[in-house]
C-alpha atoms as a PDB file:
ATOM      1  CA  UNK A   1     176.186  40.079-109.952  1.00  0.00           C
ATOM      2  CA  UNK A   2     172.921  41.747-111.323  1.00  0.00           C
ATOM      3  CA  UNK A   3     174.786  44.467-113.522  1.00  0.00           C
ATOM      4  CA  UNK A   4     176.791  44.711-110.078  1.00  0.00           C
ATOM      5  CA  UNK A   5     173.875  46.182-108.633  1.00  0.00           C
ATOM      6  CA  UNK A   6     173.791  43.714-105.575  1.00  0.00           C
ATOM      7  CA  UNK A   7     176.337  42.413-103.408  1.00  0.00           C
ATOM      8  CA  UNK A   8     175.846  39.565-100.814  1.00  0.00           C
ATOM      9  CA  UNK A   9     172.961  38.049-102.581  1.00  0.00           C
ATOM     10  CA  UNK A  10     174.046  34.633-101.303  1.00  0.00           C
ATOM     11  CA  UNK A  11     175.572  34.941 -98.415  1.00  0.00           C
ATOM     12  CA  UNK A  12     172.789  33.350 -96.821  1.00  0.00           C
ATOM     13  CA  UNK A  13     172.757  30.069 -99.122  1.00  0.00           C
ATOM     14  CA  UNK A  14     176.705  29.845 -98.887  1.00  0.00           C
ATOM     15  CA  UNK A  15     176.021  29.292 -95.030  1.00  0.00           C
ATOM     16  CA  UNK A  16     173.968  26.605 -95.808  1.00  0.00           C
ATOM     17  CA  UNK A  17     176.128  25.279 -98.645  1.00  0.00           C
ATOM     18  CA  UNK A  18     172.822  25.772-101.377  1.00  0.00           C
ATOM     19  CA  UNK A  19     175.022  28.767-103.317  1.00  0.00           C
ATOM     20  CA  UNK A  20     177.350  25.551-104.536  1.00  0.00           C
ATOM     21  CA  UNK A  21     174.659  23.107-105.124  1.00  0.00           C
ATOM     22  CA  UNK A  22     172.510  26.241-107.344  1.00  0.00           C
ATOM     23  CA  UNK A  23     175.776  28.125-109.249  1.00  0.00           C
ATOM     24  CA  UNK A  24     178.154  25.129-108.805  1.00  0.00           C
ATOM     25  CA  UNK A  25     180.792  28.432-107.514  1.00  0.00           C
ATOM     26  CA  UNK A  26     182.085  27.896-103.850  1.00  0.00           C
ATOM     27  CA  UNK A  27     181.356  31.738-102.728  1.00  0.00           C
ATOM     28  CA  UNK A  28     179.838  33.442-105.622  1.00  0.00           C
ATOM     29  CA  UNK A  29     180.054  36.648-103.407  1.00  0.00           C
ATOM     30  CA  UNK A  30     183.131  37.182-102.984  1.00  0.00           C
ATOM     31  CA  UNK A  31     184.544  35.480-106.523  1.00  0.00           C
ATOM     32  CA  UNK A  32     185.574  37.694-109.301  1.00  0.00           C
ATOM     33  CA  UNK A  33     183.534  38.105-112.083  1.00  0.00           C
ATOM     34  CA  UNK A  34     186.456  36.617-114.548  1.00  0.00           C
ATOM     35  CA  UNK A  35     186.891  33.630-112.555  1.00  0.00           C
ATOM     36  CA  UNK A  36     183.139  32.965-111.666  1.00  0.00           C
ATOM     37  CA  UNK A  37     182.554  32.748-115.602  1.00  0.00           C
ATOM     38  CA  UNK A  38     185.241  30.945-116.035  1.00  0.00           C
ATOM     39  CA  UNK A  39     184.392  28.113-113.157  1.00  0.00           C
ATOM     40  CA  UNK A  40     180.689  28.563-115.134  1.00  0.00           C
ATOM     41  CA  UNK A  41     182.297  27.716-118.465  1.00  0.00           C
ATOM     42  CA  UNK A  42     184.454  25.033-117.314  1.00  0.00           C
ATOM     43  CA  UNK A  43     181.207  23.118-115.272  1.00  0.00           C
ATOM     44  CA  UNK A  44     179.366  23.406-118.288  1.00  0.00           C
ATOM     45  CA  UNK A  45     181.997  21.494-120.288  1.00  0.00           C
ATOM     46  CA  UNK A  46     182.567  18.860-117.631  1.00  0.00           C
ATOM     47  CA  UNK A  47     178.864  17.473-117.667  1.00  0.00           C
ATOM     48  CA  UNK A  48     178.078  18.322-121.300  1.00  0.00           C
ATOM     49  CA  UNK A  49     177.134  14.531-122.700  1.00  0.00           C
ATOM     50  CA  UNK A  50     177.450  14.875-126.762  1.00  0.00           C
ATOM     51  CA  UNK A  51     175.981  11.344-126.726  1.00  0.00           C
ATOM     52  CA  UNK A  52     172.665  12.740-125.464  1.00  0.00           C
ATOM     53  CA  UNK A  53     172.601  15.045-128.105  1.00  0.00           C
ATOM     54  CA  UNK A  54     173.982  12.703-130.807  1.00  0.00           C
ATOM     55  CA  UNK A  55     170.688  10.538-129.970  1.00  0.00           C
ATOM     56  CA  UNK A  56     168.261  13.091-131.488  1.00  0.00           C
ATOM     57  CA  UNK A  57     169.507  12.022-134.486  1.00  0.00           C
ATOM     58  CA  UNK A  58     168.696   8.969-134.499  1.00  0.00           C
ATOM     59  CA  UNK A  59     164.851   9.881-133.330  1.00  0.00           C
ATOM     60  CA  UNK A  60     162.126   8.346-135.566  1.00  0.00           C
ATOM     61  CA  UNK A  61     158.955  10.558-137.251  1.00  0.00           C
ATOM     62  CA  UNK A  62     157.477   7.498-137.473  1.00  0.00           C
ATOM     63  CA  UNK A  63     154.122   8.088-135.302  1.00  0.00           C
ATOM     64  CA  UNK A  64     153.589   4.213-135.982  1.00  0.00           C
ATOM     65  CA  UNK A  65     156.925   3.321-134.194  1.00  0.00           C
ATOM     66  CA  UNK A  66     156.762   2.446-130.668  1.00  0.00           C
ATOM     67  CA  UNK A  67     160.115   4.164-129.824  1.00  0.00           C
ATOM     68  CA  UNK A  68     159.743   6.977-131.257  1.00  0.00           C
ATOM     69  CA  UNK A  69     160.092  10.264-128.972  1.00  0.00           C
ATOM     70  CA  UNK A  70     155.775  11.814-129.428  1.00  0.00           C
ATOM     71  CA  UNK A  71     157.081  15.416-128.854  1.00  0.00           C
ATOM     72  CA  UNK A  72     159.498  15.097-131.526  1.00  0.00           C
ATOM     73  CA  UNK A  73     156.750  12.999-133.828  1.00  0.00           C
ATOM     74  CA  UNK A  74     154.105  16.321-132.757  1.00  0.00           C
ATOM     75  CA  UNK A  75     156.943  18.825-133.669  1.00  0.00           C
ATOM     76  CA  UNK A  76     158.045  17.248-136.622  1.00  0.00           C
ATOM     77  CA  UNK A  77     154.173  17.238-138.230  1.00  0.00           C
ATOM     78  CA  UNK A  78     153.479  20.782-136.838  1.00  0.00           C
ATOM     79  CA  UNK A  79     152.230  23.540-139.261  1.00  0.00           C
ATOM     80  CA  UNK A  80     153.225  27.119-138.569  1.00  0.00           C
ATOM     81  CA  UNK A  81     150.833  29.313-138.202  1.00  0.00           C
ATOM     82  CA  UNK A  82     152.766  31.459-140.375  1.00  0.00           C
ATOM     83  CA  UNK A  83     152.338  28.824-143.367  1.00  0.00           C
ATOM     84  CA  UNK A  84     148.963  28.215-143.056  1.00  0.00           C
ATOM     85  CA  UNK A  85     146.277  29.450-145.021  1.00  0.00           C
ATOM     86  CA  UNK A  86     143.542  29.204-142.998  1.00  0.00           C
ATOM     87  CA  UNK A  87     140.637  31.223-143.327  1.00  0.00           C
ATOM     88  CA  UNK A  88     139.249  33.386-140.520  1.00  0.00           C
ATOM     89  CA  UNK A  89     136.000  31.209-140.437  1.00  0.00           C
ATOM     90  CA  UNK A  90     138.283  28.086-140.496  1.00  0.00           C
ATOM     91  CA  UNK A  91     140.053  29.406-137.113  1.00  0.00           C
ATOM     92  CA  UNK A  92     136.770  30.958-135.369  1.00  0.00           C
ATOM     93  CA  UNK A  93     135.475  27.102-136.264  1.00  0.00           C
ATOM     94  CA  UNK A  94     138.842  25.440-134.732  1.00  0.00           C
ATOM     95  CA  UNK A  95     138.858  27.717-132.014  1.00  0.00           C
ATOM     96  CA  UNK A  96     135.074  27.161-131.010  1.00  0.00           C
ATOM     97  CA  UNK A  97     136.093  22.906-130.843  1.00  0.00           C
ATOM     98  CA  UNK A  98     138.903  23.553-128.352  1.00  0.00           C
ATOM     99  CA  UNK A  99     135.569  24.341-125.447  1.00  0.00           C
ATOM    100  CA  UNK A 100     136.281  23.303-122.082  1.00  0.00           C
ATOM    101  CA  UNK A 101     133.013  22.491-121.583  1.00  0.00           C
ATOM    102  CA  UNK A 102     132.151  18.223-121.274  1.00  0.00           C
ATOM    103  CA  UNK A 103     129.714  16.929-123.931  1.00  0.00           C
ATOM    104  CA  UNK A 104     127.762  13.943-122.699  1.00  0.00           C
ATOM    105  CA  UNK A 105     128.462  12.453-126.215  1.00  0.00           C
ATOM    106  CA  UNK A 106     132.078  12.753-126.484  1.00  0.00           C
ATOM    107  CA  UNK A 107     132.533  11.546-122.985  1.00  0.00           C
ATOM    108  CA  UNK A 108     134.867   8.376-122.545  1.00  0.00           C
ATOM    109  CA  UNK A 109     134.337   5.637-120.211  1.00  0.00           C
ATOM    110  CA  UNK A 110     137.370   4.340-119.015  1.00  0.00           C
ATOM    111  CA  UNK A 111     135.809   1.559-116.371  1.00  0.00           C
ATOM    112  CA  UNK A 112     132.574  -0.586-116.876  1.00  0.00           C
ATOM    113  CA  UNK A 113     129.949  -0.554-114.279  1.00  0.00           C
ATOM    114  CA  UNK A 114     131.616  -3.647-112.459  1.00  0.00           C
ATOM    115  CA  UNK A 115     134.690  -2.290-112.312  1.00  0.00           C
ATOM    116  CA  UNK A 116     133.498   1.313-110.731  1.00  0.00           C
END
């Protein structure tokens, strides 16, 4: 493995039996190249689940609907950079809003005094 730099490399997990549960390969050390990407290939088509896949499909850009994935919804409305045309003023001004610093009027009370 490694450009066939290294030899032995798991030895040590294959004692313990953590070589199989990482590379899925019995005794990566002392399995062929060939064969190791073949056992590789053949794992990967075993638990390879089209229907998981086959569900992005169906994924709504709907920000409004309550089953629809928010990473998908922010990906799906995202600008690239690229395509913007921002102004350098207009970034410096985003840029300067993204502070890490806590105003006292934007902070949010999430319990009321009976409650804290």
């Amino acid at each position: 493995g490694f450009l066939n730099m290294y030899h032995s490399v798991f030895t040590a997990y294959a004692r313990e039996g953590l070589s199989y549960e990482m590379l899925e390969i019995p005794d990566p050390d002392e399995t062929h190249a060939d064969v190791r990407r073949d056992l590789r290939l053949d794992a990967e088509t075993d638990k390879f689940d089209s229907e998981r896949y086959l569900g992005d499909l169906f994924l709504s850009d709907d920000p409004n609907d309550e089953y629809a994935d928010m990473i998908y919804v922010e990906a799906a409305q995202m600008v690239p950079h690229w395509k913007r045309t921002d102004s350098v003023d207009d970034l410096a001004s985003r840029i300067h809003k993204l502070s890490t610093e806590e105003k006292q009027s934007q902070q949010v009370e999430f319990f009321t005094e009976d409650e804290s």
